[in-house]
N, C-alpha and C. Protein backbone atom coordinates (compact mmCIF):
# COMPACT_ATOMS: atom_id res chain seq x y z
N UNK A 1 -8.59 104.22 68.79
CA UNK A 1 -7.94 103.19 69.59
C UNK A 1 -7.68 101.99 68.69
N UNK A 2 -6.32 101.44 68.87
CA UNK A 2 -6.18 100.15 67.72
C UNK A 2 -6.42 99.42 68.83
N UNK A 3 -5.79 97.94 67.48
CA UNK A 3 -6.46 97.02 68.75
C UNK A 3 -5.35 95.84 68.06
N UNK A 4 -3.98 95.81 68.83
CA UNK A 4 -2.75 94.79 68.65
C UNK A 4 -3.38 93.45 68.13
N UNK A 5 -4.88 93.17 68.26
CA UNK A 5 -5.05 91.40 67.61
C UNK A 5 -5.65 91.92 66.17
N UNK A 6 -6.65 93.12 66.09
CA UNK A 6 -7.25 93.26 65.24
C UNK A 6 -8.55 92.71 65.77
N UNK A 7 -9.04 91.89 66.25
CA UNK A 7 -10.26 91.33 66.77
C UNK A 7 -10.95 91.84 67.49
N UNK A 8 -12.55 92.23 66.64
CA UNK A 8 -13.25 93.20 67.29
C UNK A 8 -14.58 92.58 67.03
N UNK A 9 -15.42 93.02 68.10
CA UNK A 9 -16.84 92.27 68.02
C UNK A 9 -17.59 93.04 67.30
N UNK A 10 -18.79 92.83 67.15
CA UNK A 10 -20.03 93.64 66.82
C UNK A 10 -20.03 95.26 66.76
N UNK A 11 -20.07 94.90 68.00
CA UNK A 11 -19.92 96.53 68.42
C UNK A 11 -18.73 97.58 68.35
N UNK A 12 -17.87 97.28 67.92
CA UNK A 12 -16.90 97.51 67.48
C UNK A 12 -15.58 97.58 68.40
N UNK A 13 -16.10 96.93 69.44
CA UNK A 13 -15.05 96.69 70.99
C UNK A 13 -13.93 95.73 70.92
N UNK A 14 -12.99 95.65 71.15
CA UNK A 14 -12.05 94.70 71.51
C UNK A 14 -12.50 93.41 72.15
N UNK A 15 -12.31 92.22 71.32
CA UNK A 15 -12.73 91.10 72.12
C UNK A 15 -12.30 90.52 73.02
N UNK A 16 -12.59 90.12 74.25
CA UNK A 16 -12.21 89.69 75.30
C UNK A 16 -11.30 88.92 75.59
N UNK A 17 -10.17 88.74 75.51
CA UNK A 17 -9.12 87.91 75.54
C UNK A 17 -8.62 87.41 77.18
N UNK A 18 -8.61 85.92 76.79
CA UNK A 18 -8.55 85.19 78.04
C UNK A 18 -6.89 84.63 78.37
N UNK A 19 -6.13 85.14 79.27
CA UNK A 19 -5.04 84.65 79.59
C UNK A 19 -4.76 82.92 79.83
N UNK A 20 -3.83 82.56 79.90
CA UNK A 20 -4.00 81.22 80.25
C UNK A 20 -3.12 81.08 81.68
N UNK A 21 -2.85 80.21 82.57
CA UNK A 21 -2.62 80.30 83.62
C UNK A 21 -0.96 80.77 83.53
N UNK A 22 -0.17 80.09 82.91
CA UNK A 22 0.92 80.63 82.41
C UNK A 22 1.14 81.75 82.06
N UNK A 23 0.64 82.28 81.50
CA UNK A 23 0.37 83.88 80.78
C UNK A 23 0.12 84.85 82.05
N UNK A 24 -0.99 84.40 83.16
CA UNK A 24 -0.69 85.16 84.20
C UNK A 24 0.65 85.46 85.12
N UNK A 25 0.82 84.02 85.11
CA UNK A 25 2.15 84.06 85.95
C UNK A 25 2.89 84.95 85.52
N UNK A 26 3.61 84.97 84.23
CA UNK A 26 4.05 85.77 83.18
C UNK A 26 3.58 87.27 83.72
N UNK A 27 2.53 87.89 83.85
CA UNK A 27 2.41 89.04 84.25
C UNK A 27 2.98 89.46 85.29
N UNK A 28 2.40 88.47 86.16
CA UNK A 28 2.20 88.61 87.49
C UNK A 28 4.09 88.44 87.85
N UNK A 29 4.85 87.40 87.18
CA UNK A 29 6.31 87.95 87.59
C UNK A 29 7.25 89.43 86.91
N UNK A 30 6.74 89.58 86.07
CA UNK A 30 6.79 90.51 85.52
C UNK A 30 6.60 92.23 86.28
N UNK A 31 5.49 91.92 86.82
CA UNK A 31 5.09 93.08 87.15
C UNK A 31 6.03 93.19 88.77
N UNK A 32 6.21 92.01 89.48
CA UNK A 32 6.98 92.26 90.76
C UNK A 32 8.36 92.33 90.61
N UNK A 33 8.72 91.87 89.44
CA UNK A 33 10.20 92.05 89.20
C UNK A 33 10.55 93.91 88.59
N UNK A 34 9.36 94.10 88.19
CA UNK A 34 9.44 96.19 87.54
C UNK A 34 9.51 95.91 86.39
N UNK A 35 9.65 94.90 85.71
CA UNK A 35 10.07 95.00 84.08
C UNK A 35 9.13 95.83 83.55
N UNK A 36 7.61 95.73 83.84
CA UNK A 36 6.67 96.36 83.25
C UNK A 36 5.63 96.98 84.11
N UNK A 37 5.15 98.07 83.77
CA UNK A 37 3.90 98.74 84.82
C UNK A 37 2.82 97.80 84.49
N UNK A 38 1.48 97.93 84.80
CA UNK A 38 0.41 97.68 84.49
C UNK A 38 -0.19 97.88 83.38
N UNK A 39 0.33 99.22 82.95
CA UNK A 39 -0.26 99.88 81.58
C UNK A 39 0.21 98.84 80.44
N UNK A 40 1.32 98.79 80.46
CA UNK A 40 2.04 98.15 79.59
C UNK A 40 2.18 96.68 79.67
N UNK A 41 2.00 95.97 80.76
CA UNK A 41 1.61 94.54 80.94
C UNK A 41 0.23 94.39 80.11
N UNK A 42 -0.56 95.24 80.27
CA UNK A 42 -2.07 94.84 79.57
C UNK A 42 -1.76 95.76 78.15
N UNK A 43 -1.22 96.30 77.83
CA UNK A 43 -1.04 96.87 76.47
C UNK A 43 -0.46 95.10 75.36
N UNK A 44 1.06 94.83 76.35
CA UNK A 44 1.68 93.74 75.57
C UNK A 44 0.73 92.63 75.54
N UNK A 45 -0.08 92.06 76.31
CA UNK A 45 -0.98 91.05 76.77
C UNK A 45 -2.18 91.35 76.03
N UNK A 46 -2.50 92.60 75.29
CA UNK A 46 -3.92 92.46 74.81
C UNK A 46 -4.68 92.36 75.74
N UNK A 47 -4.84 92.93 77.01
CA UNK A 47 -6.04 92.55 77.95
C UNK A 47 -6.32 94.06 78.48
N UNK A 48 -7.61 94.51 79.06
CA UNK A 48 -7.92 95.42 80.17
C UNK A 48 -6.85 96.07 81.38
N UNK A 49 -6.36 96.82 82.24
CA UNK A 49 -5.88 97.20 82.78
C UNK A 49 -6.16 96.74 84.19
N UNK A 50 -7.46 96.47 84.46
CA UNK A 50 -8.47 95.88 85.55
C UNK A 50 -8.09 94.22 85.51
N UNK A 51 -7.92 93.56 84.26
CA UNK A 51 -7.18 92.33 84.63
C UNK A 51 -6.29 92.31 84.88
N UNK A 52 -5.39 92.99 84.48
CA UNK A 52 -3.53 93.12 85.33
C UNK A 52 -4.10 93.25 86.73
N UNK A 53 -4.92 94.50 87.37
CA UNK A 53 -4.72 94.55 88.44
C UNK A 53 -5.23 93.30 89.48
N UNK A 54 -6.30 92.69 88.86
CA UNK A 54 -7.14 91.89 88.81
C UNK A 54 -5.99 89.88 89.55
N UNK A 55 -5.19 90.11 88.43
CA UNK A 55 -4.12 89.12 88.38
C UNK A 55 -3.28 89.15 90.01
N UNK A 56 -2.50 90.54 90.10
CA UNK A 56 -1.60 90.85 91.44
C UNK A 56 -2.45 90.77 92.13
N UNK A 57 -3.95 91.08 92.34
CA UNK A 57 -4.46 90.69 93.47
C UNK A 57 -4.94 89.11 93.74
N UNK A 58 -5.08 88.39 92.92
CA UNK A 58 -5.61 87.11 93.48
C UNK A 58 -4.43 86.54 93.35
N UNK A 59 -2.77 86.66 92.74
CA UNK A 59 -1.34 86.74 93.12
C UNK A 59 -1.12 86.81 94.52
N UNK A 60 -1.52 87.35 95.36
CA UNK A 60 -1.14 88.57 96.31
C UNK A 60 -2.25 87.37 97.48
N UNK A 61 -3.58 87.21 97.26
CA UNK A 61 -4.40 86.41 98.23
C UNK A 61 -4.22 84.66 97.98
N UNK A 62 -3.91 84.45 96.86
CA UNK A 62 -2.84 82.98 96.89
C UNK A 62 -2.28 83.31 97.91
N UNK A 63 -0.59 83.45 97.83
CA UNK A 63 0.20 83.54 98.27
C UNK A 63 0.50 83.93 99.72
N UNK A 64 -0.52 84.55 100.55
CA UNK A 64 -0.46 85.15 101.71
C UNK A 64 -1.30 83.82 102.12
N UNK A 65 -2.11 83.24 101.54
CA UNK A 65 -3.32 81.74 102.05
C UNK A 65 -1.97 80.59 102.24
N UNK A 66 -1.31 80.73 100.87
CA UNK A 66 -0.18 79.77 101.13
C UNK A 66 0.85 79.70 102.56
N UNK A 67 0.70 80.88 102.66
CA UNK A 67 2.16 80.97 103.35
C UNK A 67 1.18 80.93 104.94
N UNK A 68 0.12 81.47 105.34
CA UNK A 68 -0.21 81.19 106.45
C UNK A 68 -0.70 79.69 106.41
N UNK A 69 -0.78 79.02 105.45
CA UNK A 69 -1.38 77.72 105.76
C UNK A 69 0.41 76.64 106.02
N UNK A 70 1.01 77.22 105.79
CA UNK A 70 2.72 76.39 106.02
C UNK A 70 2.91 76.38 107.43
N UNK A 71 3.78 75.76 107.49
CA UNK A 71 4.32 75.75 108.86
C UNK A 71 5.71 75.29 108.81
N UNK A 72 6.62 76.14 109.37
CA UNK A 72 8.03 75.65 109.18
C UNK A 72 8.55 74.51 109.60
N UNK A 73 9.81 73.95 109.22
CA UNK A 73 9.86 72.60 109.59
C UNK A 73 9.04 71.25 108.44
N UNK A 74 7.77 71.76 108.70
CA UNK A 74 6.39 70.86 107.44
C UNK A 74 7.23 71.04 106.06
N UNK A 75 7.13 69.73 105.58
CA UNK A 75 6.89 69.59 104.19
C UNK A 75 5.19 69.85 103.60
N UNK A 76 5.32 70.24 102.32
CA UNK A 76 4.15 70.25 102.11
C UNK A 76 3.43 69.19 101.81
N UNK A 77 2.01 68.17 102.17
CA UNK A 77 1.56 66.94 102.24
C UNK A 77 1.78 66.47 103.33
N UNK A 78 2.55 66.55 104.26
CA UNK A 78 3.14 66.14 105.21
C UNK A 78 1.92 66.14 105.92
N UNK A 79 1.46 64.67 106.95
CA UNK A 79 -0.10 64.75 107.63
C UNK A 79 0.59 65.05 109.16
N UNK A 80 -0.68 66.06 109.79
CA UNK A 80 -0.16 66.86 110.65
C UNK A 80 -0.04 65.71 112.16
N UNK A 81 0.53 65.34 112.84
CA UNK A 81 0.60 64.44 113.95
C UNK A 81 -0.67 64.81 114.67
N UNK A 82 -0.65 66.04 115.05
CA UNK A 82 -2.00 66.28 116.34
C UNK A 82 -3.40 65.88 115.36
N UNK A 83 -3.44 66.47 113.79
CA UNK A 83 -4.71 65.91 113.67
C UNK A 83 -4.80 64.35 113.45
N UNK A 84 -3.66 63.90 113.01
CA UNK A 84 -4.21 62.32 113.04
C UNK A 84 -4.36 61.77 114.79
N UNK A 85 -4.20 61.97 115.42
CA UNK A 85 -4.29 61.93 116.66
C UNK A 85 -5.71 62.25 117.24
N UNK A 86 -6.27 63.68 116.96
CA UNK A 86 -7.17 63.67 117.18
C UNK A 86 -8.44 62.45 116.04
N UNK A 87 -7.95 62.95 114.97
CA UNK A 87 -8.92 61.98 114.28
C UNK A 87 -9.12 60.37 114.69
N UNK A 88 -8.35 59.61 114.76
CA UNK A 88 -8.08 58.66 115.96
C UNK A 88 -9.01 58.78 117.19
N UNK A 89 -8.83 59.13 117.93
CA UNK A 89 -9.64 59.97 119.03
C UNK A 89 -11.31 59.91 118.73
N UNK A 90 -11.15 60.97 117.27
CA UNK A 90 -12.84 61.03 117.43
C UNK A 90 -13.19 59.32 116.67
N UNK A 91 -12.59 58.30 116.08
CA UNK A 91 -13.34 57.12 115.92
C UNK A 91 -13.10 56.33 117.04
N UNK A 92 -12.12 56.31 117.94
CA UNK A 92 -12.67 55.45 119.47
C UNK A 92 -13.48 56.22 119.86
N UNK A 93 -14.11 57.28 120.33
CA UNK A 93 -15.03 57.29 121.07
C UNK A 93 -16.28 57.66 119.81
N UNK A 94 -16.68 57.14 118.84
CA UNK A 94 -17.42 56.91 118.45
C UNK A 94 -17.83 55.33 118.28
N UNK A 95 -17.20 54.80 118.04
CA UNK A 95 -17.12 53.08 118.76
C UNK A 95 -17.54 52.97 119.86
N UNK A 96 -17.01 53.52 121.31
CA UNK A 96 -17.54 53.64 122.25
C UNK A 96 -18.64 53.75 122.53
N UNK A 97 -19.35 54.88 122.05
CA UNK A 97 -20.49 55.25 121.82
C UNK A 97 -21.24 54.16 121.14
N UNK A 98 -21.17 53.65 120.43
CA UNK A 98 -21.91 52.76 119.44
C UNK A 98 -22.47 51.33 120.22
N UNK A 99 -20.75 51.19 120.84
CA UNK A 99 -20.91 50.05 121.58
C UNK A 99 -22.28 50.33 123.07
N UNK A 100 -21.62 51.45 123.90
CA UNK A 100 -22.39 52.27 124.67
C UNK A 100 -24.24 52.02 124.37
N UNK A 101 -24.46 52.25 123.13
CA UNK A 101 -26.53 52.57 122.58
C UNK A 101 -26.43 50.80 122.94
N UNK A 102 -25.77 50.22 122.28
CA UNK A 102 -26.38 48.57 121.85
C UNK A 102 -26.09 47.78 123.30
N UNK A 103 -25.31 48.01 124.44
CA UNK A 103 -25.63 47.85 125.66
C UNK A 103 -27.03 48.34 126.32
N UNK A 104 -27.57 49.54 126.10
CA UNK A 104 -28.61 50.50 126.74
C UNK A 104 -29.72 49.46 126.13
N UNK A 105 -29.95 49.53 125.00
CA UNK A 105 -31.08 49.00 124.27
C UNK A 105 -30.95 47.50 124.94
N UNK A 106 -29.93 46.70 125.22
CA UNK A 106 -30.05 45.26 125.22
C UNK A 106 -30.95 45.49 126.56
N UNK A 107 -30.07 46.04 127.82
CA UNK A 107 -30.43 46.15 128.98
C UNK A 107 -31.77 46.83 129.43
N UNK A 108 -32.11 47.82 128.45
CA UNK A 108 -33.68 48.62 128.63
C UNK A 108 -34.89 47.12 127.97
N UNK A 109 -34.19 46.33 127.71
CA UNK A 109 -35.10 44.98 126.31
C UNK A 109 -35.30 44.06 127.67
N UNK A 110 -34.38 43.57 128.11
CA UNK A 110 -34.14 42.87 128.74
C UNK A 110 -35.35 42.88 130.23
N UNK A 111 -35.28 44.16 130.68
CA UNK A 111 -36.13 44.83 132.04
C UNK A 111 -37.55 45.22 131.58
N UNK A 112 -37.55 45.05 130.39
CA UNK A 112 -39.36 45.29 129.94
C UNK A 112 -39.73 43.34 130.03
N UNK A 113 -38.91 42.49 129.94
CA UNK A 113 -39.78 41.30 129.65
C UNK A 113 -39.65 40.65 131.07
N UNK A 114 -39.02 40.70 131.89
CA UNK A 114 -38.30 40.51 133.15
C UNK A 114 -39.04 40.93 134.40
């Protein structure tokens, strides 16, 4: 077995070569466009066969997270109306509340000296 860098460890194995995020993409369009199988994505890339596959799948669970987290119409950043609304919501009635204890306590203070 050669080895396209020449770089081999100890043991006489191929050293582990780390893609860079670009370099995946690179596969990863690659491989959905057909230009290249798997075999040959990790042959040209110097990497394992298990990282190609490795790549289309966390490709594949991005992209499906992305797209259920969108919502049409939404820009992306765009803050959602109902949660600022609710968030709103939950700090008045935590005020409420606040205000609510420091009434109880005045009035429970008040009927112990009284």
């Amino acid at each position: 077995m050669t080895d396209s860098t020449g770089q081999r460890d100890r043991a006489g194995r191929r050293r582990k070569r780390i893609l860079t995020p670009t370099e995946k993409y690179e596969v990863w369009l690659q491989l959905v466009t057909g230009e290249v199988s798997q075999n040959e994505a990790a042959e040209r890339y110097g990497v394992d066969r298990s990282t190609v596959a490795r790549i289309r799948t966390v490709a594949k669970d991005g992209a499906l997270a992305a797209l259920s987290a969108s919502k049409p119409g939404r820009r992306p950043g765009e803050d959602d109306p109902e949660l600022a609304a609710a968030k709103a919501e939950i700090e008045r009635l935590g005020e409420a509340v606040k205000e609510l204890s420091i009434e109880n306590v005045a009035l429970r203070g008040k009927s112990r000296w009284g």
